[in-house]
Protein backbone atom coordinates (compact mmCIF):
# COMPACT_ATOMS: atom_id res chain seq x y z
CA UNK A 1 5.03 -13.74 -7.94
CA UNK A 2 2.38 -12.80 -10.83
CA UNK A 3 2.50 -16.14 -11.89
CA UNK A 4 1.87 -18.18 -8.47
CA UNK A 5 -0.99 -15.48 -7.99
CA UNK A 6 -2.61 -16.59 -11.01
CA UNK A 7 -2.16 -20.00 -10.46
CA UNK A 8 -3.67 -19.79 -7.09
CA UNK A 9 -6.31 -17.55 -8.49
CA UNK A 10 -7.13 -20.17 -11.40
CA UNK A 11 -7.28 -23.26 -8.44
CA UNK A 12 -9.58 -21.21 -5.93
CA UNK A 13 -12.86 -22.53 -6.21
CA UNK A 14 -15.85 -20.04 -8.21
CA UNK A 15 -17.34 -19.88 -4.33
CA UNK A 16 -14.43 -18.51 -2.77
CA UNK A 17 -15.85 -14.91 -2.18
CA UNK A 18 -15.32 -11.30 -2.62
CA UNK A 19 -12.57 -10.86 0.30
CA UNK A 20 -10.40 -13.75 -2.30
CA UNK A 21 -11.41 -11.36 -5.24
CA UNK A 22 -10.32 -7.96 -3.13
CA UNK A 23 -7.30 -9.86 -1.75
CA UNK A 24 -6.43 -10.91 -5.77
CA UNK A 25 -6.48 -7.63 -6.49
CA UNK A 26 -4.59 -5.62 -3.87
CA UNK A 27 -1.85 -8.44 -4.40
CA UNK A 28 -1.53 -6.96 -8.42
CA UNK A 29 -1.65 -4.28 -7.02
CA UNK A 30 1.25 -5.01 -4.67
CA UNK A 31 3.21 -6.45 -7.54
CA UNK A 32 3.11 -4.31 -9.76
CA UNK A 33 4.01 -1.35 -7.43
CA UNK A 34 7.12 -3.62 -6.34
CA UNK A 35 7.88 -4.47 -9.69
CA UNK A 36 8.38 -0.43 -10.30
CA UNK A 37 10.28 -0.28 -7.05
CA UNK A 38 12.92 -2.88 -7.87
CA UNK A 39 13.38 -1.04 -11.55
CA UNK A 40 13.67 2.33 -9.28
CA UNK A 41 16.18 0.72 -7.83
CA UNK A 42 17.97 -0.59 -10.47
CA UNK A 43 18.00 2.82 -12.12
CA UNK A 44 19.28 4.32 -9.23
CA UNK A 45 22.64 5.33 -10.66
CA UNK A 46 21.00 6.95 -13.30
CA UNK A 47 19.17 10.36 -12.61
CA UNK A 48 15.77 10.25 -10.88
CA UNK A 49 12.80 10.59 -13.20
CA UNK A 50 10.32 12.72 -11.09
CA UNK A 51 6.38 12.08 -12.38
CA UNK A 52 4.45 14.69 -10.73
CA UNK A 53 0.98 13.62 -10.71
CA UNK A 54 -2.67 15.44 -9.23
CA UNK A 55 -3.11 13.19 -6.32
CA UNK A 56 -5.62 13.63 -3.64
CA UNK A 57 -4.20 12.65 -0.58
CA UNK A 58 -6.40 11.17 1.52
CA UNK A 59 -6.96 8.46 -1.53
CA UNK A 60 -3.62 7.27 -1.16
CA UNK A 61 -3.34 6.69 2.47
CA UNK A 62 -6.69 5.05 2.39
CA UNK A 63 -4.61 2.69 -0.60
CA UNK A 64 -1.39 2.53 1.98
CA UNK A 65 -3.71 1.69 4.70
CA UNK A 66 -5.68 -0.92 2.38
CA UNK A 67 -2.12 -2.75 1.95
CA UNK A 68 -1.21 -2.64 5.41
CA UNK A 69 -4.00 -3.74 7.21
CA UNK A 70 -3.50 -7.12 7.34
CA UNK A 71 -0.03 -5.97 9.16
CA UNK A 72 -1.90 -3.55 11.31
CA UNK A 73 -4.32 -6.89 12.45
CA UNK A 74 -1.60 -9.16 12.88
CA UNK A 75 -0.18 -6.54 15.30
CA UNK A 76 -3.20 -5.91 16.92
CA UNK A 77 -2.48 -2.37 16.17
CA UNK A 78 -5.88 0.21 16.52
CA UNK A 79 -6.04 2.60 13.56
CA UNK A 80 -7.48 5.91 14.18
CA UNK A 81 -8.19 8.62 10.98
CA UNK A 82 -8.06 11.92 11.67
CA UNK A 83 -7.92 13.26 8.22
CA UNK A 84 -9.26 16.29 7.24
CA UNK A 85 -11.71 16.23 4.10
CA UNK A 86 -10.82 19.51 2.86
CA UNK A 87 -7.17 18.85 1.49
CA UNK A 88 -6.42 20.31 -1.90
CA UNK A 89 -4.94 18.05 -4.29
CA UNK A 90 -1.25 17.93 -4.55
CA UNK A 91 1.31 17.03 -7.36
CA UNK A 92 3.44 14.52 -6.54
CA UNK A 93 5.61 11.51 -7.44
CA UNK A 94 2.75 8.56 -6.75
CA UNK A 95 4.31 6.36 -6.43
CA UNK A 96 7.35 7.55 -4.38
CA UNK A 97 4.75 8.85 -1.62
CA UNK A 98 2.59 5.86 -1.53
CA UNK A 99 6.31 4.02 -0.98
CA UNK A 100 7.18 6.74 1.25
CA UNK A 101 4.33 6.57 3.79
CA UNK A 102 3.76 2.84 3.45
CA UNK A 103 7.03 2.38 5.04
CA UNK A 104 6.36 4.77 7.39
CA UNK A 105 2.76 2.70 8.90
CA UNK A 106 5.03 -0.50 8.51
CA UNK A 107 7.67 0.73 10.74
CA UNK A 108 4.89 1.98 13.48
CA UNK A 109 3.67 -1.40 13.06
CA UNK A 110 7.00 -2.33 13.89
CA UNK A 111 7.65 0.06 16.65
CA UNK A 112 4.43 -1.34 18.85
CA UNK A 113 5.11 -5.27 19.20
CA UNK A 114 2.47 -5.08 21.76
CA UNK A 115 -0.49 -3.32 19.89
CA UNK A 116 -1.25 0.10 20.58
CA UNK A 117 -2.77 2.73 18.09
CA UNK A 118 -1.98 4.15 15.38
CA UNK A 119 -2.94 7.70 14.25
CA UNK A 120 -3.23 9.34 10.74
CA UNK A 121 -3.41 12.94 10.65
């Protein structure tokens, strides 16, 4: 996948824009969090290795959100957030949350063929 992305990347024209730039990037993004999701899973017979990290929450649903909008549009799906400022920060697994609650908004996606709304609290 890296390597089609940088092919297409290296054939866009210069003019292309900053939503092609953004788009680039979430995509590493995307591959590179995938890419640690398949090697979760081919360690899975092997005991888990938990990294707890400081994480601020409402930074990684805005991340989750940033990867599924284009799902959320397609769906015609209304996003409301609701989220309180004032969260402390929390140590987690990253990566296993951002996993966690991206499938979560995918399935909702899912769950409302027809559009409706979806709310982060």
């Amino acid at each position: 996948m890296r390597l089609w992305l940088e092919n297409l990347k290296e054939s866009l024209p210069a003019e292309a824009g900053w939503r092609v730039a953004a788009s680039s990037a979430v995509l590493d993004k995307e591959i590179d969090r995938l890419d640690a999701v398949v090697k979760r899973f081919l360690d899975f017979t092997r005991p888990m290795d938990i990294r707890l990290e400081a994480t601020q929450l409402a930074e990684l649903l805005r991340e989750v959100l940033e990867v599924a909008q284009p799902q959320l549009q397609k769906s015609n799906i209304q996003l409301a957030q609701l989220l309180p400022i004032d969260v402390p920060e929390v140590y987690v697994d990253r990566a296993l949350l951002k996993q966690a609650v991206l499938n979560l908004v995918l399935n909702a996606a899912e769950a409302m063929p027809s559009g409706g709304q979806l709310r982060l609290c």
